[in-house]
N, C-alpha and C. Protein backbone atom coordinates (compact mmCIF):
# COMPACT_ATOMS: atom_id res chain seq x y z
N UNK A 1 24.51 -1.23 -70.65
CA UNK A 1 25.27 -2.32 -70.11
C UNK A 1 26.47 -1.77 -69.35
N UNK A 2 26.56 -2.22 -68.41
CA UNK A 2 28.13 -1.92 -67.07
C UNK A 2 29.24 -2.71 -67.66
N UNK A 3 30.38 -2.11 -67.17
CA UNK A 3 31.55 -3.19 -67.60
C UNK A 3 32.16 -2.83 -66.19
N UNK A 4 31.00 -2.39 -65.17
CA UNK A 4 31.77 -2.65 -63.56
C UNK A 4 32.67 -1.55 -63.65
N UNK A 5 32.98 -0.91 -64.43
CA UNK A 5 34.43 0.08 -63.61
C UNK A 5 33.83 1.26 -63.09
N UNK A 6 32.98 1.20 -63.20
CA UNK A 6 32.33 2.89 -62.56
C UNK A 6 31.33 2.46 -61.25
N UNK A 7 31.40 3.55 -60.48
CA UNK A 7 30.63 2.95 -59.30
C UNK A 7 30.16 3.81 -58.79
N UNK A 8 29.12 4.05 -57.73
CA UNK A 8 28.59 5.14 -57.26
C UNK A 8 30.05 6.16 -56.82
N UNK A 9 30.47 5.47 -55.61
CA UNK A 9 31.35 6.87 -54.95
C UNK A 9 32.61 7.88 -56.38
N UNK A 10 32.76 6.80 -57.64
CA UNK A 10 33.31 7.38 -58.04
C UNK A 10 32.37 8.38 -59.16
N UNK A 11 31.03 8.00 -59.27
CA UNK A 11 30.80 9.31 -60.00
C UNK A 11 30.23 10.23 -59.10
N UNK A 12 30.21 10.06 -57.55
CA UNK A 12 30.08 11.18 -56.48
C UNK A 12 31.18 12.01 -56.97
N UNK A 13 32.63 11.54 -56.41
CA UNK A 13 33.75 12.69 -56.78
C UNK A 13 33.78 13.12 -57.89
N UNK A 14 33.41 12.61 -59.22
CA UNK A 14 33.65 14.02 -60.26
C UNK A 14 31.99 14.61 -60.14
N UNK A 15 31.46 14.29 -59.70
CA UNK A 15 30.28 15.63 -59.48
C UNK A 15 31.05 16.45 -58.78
N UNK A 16 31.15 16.25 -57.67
CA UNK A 16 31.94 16.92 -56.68
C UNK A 16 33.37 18.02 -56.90
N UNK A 17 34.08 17.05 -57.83
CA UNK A 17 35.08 18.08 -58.55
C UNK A 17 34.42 18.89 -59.44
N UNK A 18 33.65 18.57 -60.36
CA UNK A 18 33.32 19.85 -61.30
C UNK A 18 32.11 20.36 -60.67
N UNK A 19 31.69 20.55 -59.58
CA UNK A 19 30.93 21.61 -58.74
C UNK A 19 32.10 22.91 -58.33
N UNK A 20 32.97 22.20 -57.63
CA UNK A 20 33.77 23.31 -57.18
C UNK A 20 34.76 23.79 -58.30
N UNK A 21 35.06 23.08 -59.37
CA UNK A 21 35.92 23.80 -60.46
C UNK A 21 35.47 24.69 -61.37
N UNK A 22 33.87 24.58 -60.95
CA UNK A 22 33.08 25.54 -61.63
C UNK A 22 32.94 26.84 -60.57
N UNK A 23 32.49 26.54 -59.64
CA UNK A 23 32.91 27.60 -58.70
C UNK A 23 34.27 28.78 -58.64
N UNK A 24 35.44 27.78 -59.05
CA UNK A 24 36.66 28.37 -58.69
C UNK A 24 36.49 29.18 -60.51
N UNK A 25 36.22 28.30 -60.98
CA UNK A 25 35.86 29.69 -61.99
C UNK A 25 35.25 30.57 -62.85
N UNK A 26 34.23 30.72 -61.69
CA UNK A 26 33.30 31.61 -61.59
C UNK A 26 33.76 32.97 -60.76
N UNK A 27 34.53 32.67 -59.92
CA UNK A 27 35.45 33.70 -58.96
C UNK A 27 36.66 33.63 -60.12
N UNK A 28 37.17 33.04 -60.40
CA UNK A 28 38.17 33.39 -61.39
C UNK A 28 37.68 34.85 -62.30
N UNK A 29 36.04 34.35 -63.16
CA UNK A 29 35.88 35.23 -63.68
C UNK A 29 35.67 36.29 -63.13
N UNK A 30 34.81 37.09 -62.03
CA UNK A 30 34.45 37.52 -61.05
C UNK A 30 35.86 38.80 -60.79
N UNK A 31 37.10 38.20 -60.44
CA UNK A 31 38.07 38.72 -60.34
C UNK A 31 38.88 39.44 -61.25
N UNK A 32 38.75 38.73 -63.05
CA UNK A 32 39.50 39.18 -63.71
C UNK A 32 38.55 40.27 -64.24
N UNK A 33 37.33 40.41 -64.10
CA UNK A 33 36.29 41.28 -64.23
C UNK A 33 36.57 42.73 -63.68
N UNK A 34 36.50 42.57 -61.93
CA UNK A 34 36.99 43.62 -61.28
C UNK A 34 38.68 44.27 -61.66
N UNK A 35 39.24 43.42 -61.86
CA UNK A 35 40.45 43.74 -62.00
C UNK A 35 40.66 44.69 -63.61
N UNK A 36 39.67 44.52 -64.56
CA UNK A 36 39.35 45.42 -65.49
C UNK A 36 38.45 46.50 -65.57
N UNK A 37 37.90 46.83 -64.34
CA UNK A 37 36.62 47.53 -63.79
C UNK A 37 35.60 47.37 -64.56
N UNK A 38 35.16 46.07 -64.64
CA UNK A 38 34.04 45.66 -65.68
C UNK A 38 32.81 45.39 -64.17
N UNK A 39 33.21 45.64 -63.05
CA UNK A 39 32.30 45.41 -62.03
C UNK A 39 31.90 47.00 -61.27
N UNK A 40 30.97 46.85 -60.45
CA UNK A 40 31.01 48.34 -59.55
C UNK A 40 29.81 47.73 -58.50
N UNK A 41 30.04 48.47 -57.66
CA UNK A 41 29.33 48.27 -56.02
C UNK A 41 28.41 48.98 -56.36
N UNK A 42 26.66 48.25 -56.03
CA UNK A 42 25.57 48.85 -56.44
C UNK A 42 25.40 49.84 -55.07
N UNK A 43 25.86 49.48 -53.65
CA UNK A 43 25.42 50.13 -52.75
C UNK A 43 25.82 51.34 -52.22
N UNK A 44 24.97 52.30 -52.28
CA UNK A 44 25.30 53.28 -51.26
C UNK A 44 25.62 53.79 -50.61
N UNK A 45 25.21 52.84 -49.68
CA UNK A 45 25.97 52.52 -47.97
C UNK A 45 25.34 52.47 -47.05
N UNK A 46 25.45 51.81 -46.09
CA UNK A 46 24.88 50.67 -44.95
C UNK A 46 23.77 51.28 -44.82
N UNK A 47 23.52 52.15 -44.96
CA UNK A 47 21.98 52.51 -44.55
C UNK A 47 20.98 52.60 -45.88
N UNK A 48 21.76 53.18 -47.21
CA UNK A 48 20.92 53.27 -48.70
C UNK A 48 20.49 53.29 -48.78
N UNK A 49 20.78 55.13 -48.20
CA UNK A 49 20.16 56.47 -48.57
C UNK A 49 20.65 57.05 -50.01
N UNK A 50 19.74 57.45 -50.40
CA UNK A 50 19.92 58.05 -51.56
C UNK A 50 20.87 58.67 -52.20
N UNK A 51 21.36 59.25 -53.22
CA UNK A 51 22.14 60.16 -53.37
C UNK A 51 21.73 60.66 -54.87
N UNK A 52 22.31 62.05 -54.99
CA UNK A 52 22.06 62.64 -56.52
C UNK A 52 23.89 63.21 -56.73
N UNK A 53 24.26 62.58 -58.07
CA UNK A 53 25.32 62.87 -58.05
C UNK A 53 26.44 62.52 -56.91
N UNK A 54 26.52 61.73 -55.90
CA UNK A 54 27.42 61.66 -55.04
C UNK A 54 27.09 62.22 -53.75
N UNK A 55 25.97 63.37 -53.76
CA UNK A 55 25.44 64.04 -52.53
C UNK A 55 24.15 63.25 -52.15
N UNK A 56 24.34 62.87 -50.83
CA UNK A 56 22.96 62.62 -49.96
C UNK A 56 22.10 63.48 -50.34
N UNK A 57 20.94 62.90 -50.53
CA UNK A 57 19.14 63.87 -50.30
C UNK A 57 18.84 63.76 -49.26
N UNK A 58 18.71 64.97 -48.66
CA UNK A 58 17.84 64.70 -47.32
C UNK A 58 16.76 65.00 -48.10
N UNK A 59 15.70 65.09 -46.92
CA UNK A 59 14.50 65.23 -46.92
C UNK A 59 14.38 66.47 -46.37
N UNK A 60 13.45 67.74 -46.37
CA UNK A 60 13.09 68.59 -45.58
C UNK A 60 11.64 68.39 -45.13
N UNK A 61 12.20 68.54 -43.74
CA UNK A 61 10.33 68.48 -43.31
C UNK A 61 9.76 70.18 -42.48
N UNK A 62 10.66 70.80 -42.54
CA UNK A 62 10.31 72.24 -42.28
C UNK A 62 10.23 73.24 -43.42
């Protein structure tokens, strides 16, 4: 049963707010993460090439 006080556009905006307040802290967590070095950069680098220990592998083909 309705008692009328709720209406579509207003349960649009709290979807809407707790989409992005979940967002904001999700980067919240995200940040206080890195900021404890609980994070690290999986990549290589722009090209990711390999490495052993910090040194590139080449390849030899001769």
């Amino acid at each position: 049963m309705r008692t009328g006080g709720e209406t579509h556009s207003k349960h649009a905006k709290g979807s809407a707010a707790m989409a992005v307040l979940l967002l904001v802290l999700f980067l919240l967590l995200l940040t206080v993460a890195s900021a404890f070095g609980l994070t690290a950069d999986s990549r290589d680098s722009a090209d990711w090439k390999p490495t052993i220990e910090g040194r590139r592998w080449r390849s030899r083909t001769c």
